[in-house]
Protein backbone atom coordinates (compact mmCIF):
# COMPACT_ATOMS: atom_id res chain seq x y z
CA UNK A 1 103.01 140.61 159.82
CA UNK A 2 105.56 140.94 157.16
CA UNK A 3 108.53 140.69 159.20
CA UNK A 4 106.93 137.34 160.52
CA UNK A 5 106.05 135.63 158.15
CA UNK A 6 107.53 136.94 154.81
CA UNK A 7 110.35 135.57 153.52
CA UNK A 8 112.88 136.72 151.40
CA UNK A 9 111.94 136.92 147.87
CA UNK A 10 108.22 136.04 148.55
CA UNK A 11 105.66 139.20 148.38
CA UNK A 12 102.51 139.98 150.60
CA UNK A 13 99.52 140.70 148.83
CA UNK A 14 96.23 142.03 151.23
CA UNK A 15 93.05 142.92 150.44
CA UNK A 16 90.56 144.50 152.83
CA UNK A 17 87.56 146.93 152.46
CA UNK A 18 85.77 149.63 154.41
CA UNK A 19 82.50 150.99 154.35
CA UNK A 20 81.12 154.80 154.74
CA UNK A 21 77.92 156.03 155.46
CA UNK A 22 76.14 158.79 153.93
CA UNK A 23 74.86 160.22 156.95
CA UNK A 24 76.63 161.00 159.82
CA UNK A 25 74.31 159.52 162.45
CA UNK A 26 77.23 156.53 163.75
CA UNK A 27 79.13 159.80 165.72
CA UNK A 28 77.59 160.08 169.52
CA UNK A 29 77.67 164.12 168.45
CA UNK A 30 74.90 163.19 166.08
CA UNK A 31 72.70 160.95 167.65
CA UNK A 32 71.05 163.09 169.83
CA UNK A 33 69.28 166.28 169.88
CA UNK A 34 69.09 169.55 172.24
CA UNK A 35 66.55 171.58 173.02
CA UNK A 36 65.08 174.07 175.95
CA UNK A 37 61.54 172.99 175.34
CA UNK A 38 61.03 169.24 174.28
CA UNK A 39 57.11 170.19 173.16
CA UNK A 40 58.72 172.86 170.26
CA UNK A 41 60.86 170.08 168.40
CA UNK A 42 59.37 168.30 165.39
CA UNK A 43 58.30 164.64 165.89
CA UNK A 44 60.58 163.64 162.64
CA UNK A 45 63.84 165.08 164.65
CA UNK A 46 62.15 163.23 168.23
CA UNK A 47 61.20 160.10 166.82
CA UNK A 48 63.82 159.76 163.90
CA UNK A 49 64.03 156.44 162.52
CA UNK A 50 67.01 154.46 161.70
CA UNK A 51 67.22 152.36 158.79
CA UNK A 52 68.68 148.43 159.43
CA UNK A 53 70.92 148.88 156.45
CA UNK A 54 72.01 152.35 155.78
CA UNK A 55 73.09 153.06 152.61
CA UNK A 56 76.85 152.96 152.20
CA UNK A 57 79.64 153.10 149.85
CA UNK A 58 82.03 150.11 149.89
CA UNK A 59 85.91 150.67 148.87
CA UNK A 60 87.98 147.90 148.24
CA UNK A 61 91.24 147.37 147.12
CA UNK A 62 94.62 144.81 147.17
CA UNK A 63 98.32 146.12 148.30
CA UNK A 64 101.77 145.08 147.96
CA UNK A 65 105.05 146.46 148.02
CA UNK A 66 105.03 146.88 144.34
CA UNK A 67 101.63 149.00 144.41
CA UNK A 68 98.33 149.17 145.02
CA UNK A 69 95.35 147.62 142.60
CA UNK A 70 92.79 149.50 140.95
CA UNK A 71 89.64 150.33 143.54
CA UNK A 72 85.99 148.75 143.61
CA UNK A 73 83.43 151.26 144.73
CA UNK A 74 79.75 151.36 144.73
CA UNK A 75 76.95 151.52 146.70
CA UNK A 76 75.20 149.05 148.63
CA UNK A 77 73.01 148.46 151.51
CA UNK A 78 74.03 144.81 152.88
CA UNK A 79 76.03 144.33 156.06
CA UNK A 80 79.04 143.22 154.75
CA UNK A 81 80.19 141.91 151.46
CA UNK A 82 78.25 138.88 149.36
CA UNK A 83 80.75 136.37 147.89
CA UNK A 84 79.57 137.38 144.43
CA UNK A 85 80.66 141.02 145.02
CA UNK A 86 84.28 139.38 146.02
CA UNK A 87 84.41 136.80 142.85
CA UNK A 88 82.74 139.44 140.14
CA UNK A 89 83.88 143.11 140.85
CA UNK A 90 87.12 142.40 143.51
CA UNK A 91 88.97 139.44 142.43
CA UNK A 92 89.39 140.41 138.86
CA UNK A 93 90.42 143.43 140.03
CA UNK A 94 93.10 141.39 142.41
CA UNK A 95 93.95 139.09 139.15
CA UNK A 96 94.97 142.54 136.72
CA UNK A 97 97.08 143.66 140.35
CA UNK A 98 98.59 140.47 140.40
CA UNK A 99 99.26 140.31 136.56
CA UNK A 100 100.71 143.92 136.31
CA UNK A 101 103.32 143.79 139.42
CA UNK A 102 103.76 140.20 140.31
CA UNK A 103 103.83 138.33 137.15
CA UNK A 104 106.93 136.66 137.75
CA UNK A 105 107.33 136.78 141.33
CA UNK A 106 106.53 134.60 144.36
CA UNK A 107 103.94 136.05 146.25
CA UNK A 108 101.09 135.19 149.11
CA UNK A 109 97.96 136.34 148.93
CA UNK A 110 96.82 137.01 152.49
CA UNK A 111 92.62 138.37 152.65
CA UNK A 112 91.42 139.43 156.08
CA UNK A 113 89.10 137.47 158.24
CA UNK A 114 85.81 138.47 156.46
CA UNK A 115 83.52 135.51 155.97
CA UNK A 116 82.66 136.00 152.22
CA UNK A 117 86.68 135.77 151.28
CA UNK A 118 86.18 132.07 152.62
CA UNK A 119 83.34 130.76 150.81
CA UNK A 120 83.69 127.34 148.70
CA UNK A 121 83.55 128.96 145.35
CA UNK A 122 85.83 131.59 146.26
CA UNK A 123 88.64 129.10 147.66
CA UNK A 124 88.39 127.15 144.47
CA UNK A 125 88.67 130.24 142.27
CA UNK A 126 91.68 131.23 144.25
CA UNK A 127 93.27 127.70 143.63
């Protein structure tokens, strides 16, 4: 990507985050169970439920050439992350990046494809 589209003088700023379970139960080593008699095992290891939303911890955080921002972290339990969460906890932290190694410099600000970094308020906040 950078050696596309960058062009001289003009920085790349990304953004992305990941999420991480607490329990180890999206490995195919973990899902199952083994036994030599199926009538011994316990009915909360046979019939173990699996919650919609696991807990997770979410990890985000903006990169450039110059450095990398200041991380969010925290816990949540939605699929993927609200607009809100972007505007309120990531942005600002994006804005103090952006203040402390690009204040004078050309750069572009390129999020990745997740569908809260597109939402109305967060375009205009951008602009």
């Amino acid at each position: 990507m950078r050696r596309e589209i960058t062009t001289p003088g003009i920085f790349t700023i990304v953004d992305d985050e990941k999420y991480f379970t607490f329990y180890q139960d999206d490995m195919s080593q973990n899902v199952g169970f083994y036994a030599f008699d199926k009538e011994d095992v316990p009915d909360s290891v046979k019939y173990k439920t699996k919650e919609k939303y696991p807990k997770k911890v979410l990890v985000w955080l903006a990169l450039s050439v110059k450095g990398i921002s200041k991380s969010y972290i925290d816990r949540t339990r939605c699929p993927a992350i609200t607009a809100d969460i972007y505007i309120n906890k990531c942005l600002t932290k994006l804005h103090s990046f952006i203040d402390e190694h690009h204040a004078s410099d050309e750069y572009i600000f390129w999020p990745d494809l997740a569908s809260s970094h597109y939402a109305h308020k967060i375009v205009q906040w951008l602009l």
